[in-house]
Protein backbone atom coordinates (compact mmCIF):
# COMPACT_ATOMS: atom_id res chain seq x y z
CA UNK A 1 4.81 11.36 -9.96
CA UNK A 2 6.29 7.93 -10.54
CA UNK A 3 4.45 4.58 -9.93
CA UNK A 4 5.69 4.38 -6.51
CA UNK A 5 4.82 7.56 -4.83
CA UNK A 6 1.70 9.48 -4.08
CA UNK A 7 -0.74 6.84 -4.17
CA UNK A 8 -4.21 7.42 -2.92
CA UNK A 9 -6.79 4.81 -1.50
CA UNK A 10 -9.53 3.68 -3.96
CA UNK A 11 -12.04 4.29 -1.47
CA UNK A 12 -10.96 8.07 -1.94
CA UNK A 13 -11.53 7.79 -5.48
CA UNK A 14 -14.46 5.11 -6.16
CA UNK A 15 -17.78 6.00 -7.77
CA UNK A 16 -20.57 4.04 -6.63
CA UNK A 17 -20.93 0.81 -7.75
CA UNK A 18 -17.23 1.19 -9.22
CA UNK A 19 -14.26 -1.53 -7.95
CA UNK A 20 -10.29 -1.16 -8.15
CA UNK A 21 -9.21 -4.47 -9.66
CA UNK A 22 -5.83 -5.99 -9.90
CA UNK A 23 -3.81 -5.52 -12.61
CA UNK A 24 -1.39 -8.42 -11.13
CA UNK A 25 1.20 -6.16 -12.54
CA UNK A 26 3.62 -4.36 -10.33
CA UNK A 27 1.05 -3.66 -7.97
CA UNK A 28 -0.73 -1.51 -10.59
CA UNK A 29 -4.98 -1.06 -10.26
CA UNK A 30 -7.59 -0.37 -12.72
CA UNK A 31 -10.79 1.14 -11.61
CA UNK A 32 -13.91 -0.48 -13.57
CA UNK A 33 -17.64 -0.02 -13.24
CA UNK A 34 -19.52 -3.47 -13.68
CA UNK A 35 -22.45 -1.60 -15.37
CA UNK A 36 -19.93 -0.71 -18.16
CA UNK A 37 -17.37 -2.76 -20.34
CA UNK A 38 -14.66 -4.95 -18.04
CA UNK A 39 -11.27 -5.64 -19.72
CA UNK A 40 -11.13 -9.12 -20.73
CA UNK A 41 -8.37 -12.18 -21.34
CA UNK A 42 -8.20 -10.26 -24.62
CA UNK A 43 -6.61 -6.95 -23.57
CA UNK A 44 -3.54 -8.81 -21.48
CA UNK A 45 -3.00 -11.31 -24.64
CA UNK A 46 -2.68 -7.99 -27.01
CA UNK A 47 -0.42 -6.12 -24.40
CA UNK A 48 1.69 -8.95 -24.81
CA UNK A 49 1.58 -9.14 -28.25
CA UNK A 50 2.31 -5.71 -28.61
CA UNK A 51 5.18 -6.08 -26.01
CA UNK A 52 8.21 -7.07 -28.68
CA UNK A 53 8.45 -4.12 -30.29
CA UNK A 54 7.66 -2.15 -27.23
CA UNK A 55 10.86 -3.18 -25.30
CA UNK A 56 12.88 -2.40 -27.86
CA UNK A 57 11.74 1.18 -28.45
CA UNK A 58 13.01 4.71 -27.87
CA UNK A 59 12.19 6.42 -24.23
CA UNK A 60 10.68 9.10 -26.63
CA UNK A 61 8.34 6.83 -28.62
CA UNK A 62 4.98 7.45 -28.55
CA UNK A 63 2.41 5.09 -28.62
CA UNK A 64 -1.32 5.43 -28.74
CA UNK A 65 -3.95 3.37 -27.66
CA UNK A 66 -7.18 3.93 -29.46
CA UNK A 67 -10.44 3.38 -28.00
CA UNK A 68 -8.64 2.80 -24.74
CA UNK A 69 -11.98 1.97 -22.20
CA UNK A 70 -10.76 2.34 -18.61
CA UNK A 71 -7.35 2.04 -19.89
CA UNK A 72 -6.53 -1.44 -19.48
CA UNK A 73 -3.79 -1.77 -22.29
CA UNK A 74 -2.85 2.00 -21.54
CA UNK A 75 -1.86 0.62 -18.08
CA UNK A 76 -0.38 -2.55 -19.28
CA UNK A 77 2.07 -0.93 -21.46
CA UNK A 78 2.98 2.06 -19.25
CA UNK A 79 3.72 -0.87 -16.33
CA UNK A 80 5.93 -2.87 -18.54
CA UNK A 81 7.55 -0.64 -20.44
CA UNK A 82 7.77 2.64 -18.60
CA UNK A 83 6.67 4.04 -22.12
CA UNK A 84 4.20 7.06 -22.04
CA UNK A 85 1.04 6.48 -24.16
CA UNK A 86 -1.92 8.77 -25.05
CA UNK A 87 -5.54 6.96 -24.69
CA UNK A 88 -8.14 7.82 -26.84
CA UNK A 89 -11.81 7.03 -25.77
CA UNK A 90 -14.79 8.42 -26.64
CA UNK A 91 -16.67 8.03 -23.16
CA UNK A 92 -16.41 10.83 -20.91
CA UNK A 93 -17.16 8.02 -18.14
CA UNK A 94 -14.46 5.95 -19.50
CA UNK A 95 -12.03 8.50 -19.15
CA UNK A 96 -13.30 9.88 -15.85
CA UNK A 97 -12.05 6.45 -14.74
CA UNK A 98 -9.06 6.30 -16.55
CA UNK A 99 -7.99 9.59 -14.69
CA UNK A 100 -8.79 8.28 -11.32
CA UNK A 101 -6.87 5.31 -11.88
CA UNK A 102 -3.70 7.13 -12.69
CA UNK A 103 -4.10 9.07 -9.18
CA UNK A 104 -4.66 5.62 -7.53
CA UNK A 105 -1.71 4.64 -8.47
CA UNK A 106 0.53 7.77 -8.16
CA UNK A 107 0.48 8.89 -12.03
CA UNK A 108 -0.01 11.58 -14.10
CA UNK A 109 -0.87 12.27 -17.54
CA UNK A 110 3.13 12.53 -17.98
CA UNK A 111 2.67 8.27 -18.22
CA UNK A 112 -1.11 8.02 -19.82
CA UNK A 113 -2.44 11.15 -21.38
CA UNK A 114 -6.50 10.75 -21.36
CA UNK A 115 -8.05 12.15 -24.72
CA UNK A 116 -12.11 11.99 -25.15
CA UNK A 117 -12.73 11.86 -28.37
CA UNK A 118 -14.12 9.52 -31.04
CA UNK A 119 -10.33 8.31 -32.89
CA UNK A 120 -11.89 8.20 -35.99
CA UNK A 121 -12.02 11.83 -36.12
CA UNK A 122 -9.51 12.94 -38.38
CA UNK A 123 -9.01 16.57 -36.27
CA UNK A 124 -7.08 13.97 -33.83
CA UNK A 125 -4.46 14.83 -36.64
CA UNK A 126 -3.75 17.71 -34.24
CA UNK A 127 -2.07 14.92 -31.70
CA UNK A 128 1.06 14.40 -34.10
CA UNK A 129 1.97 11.15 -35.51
CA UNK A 130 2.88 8.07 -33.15
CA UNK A 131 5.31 4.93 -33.73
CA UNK A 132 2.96 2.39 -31.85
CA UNK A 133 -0.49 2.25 -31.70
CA UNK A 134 -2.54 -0.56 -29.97
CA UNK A 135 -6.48 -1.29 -30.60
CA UNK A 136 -8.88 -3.79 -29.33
CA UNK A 137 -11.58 -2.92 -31.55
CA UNK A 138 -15.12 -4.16 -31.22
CA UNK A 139 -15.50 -7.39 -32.32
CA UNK A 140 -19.34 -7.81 -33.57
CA UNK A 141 -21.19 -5.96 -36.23
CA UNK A 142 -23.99 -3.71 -35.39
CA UNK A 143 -26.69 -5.99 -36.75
CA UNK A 144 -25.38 -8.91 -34.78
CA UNK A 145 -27.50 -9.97 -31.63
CA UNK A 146 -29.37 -7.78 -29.17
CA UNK A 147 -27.33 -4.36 -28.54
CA UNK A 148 -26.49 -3.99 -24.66
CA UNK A 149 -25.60 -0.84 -22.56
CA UNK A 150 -22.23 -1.92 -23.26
CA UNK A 151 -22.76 -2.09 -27.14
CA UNK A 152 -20.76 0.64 -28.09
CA UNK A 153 -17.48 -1.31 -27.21
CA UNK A 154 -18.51 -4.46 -28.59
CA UNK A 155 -20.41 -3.79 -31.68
CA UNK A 156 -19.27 -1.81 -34.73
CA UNK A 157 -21.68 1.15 -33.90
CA UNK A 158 -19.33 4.80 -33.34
CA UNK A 159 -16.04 2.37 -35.14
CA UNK A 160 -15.73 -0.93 -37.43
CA UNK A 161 -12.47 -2.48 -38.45
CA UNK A 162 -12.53 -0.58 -41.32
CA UNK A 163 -12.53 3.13 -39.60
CA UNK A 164 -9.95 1.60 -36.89
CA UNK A 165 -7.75 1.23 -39.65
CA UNK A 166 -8.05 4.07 -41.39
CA UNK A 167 -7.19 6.05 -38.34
CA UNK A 168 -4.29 4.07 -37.30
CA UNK A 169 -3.07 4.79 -40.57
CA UNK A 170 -3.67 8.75 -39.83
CA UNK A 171 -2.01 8.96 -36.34
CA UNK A 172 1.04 6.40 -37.62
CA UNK A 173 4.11 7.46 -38.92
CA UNK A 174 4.96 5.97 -41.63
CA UNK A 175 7.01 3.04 -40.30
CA UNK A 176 4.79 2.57 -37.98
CA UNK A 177 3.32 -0.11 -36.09
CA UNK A 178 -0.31 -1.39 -34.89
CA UNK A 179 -0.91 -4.40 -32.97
CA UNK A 180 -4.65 -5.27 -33.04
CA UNK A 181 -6.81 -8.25 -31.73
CA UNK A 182 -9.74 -9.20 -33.68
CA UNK A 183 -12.32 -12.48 -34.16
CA UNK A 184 -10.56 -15.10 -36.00
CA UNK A 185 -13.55 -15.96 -37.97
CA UNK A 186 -13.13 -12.77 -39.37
CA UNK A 187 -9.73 -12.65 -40.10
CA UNK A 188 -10.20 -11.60 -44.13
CA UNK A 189 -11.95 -8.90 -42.90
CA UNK A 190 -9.13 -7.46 -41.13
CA UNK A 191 -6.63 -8.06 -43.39
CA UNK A 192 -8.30 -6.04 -45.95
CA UNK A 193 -9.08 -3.29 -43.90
CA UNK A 194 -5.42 -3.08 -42.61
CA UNK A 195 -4.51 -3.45 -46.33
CA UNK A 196 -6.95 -1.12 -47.86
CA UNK A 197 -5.44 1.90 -45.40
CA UNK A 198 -1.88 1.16 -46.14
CA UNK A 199 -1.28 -0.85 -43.39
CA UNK A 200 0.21 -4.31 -44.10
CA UNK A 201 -0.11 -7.43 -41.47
CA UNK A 202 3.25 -8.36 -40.38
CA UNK A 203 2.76 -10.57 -38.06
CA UNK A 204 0.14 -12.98 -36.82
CA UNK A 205 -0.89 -15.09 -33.86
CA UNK A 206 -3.55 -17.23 -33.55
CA UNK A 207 -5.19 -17.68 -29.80
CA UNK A 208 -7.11 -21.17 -28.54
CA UNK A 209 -9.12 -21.48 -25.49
CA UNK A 210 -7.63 -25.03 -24.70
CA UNK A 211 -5.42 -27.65 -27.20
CA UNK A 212 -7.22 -28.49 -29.82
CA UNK A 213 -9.76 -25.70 -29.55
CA UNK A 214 -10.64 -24.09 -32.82
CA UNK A 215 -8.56 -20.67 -33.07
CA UNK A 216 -11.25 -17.79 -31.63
CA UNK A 217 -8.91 -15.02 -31.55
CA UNK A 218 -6.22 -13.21 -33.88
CA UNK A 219 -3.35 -11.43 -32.69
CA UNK A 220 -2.16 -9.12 -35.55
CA UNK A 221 0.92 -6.32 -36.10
CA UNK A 222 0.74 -4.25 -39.36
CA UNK A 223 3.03 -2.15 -40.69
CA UNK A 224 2.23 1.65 -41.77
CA UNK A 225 3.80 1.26 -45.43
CA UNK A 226 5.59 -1.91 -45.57
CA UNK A 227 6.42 -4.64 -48.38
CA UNK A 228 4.19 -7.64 -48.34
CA UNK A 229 5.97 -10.41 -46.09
CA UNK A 230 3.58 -11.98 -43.26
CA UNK A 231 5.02 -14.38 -40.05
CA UNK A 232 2.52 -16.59 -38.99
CA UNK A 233 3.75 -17.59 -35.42
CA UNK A 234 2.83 -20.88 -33.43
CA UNK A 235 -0.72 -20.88 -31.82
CA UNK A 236 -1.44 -19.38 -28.55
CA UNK A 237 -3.06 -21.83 -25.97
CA UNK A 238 -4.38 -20.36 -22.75
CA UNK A 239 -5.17 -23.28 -20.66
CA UNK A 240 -3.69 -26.81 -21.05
CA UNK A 241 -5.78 -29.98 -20.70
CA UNK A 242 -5.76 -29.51 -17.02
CA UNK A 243 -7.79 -26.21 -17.34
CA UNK A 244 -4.97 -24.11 -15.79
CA UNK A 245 -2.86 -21.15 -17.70
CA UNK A 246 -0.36 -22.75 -19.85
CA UNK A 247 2.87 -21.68 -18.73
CA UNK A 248 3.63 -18.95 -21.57
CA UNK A 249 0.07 -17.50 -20.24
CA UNK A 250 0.54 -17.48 -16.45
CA UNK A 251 3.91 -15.67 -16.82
CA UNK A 252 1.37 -12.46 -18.18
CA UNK A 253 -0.04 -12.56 -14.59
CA UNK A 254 2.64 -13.33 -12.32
CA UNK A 255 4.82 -10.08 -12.67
């Protein structure tokens, strides 16, 4: 199927208590469950991120996104770049979404192939080594604040930066890249983690809230097996001083 044909109604294909939400991309919709995880600001900031090398790649480049949710940078990618991408997630619910959402809007797994499993697990070896690989990894440690329902994808419990790494590093080619998202308060952890598996930062991006905001978000693209050489790029700023999208920002949302 392509995105344009064979679409079904959500109402066909809604759980209860589940919604289709706009992906304000090409007319592409994401079913979520409010009782679980929501993508954030976060996941369209790294789909971005990740977009430069994207556009630029082979039709035959694969690209993985690990720990994928309900497949909100899967969908992302696949709607801007037309690039296939396998999604790794370790909630069967997660990916029970993630399947219905590709019906609801006319895809297959030709455009997002849905893997459940933890990708940590080294047997993911069996998938074959990718060019691209995208993570928005959870951002708190275990031991930080009350855990939630939801804890799994925001507290280092099943994954920390560390394991994200190290199996980026596994499913990478060597060449290749990961774009990753990550606190900026801990921004020395991530570099060493990326280091420490073989991975060097390339390339980073700092995000504020508002101008003059202290930086609450890092944008980061490592390369599997390159020389030491980091671009620090100009600060991201979501809203201006009028508390509406800066212009660079709105321009993720109007397409």
């Amino acid at each position: 199927m392509t995105e344009d044909s064979g679409k079904n109604t959500a109402s066909d294909l809604l759980f209860e208590g589940e919604r289709a939400d706009d992906l304000q991309l090409r007319g592409l919709k994401l079913i979520q469950s409010p009782a679980a995880f929501c993508f954030g600001t976060d996941s369209v900031l790294l789909a971005h991120f990740a977009l430069e090398g994207l556009e630029k790649a082979s039709r035959r480049s694969r690209i993985a996104d690990l720990g994928a949710g309900s497949g909100a940078l899967s969908f992302l990618i696949r709607g801007r770049t037309g690039l296939s991408v396998t999604a790794i997630e370790i909630d069967e619910a997660a990916c029970s979404r993630m399947k219905r959402s590709l019906v609801l809007n006319g895809l297959d797994e030709s455009a997002i192939a849905v893997v459940n499993a933890d990708f940590t697990d080294p047997a993911l070896s069996r998938l074959g080594k990718f060019d691209y690989a995208v993570c928005n990894p959870p951002y708190f440690s275990k031991n930080c604040g009350k855990l939630s329902v939801n804890a799994a994808a925001t507290h280092e419990i099943s994954a920390d930066i560390a394991g994200a790494a190290k199996a980026a590093a596994r499913l990478l080619k060597f060449g290749g890249k990961l774009c990753i998202c990550y606190p900026a308060e801990r921004l020395s952890e991530a570099f060493c983690a990326l280091g420490g598996a073989g991975l060097e930062p390339k390339k980073l991006r700092l995000v504020q809230t508002k101008p003059g905001a202290r930086p609450y978000l890092a944008l980061i693209r490592a390369n599997r097996g390159a020389k030491p050489g980091l671009v620090v790029e100009e600060n991201l700023i979501i809203t201006g001083p009028d508390g509406k999208y800066t212009e660079e920002v709105q321009k993720y949302y109007n397409e």
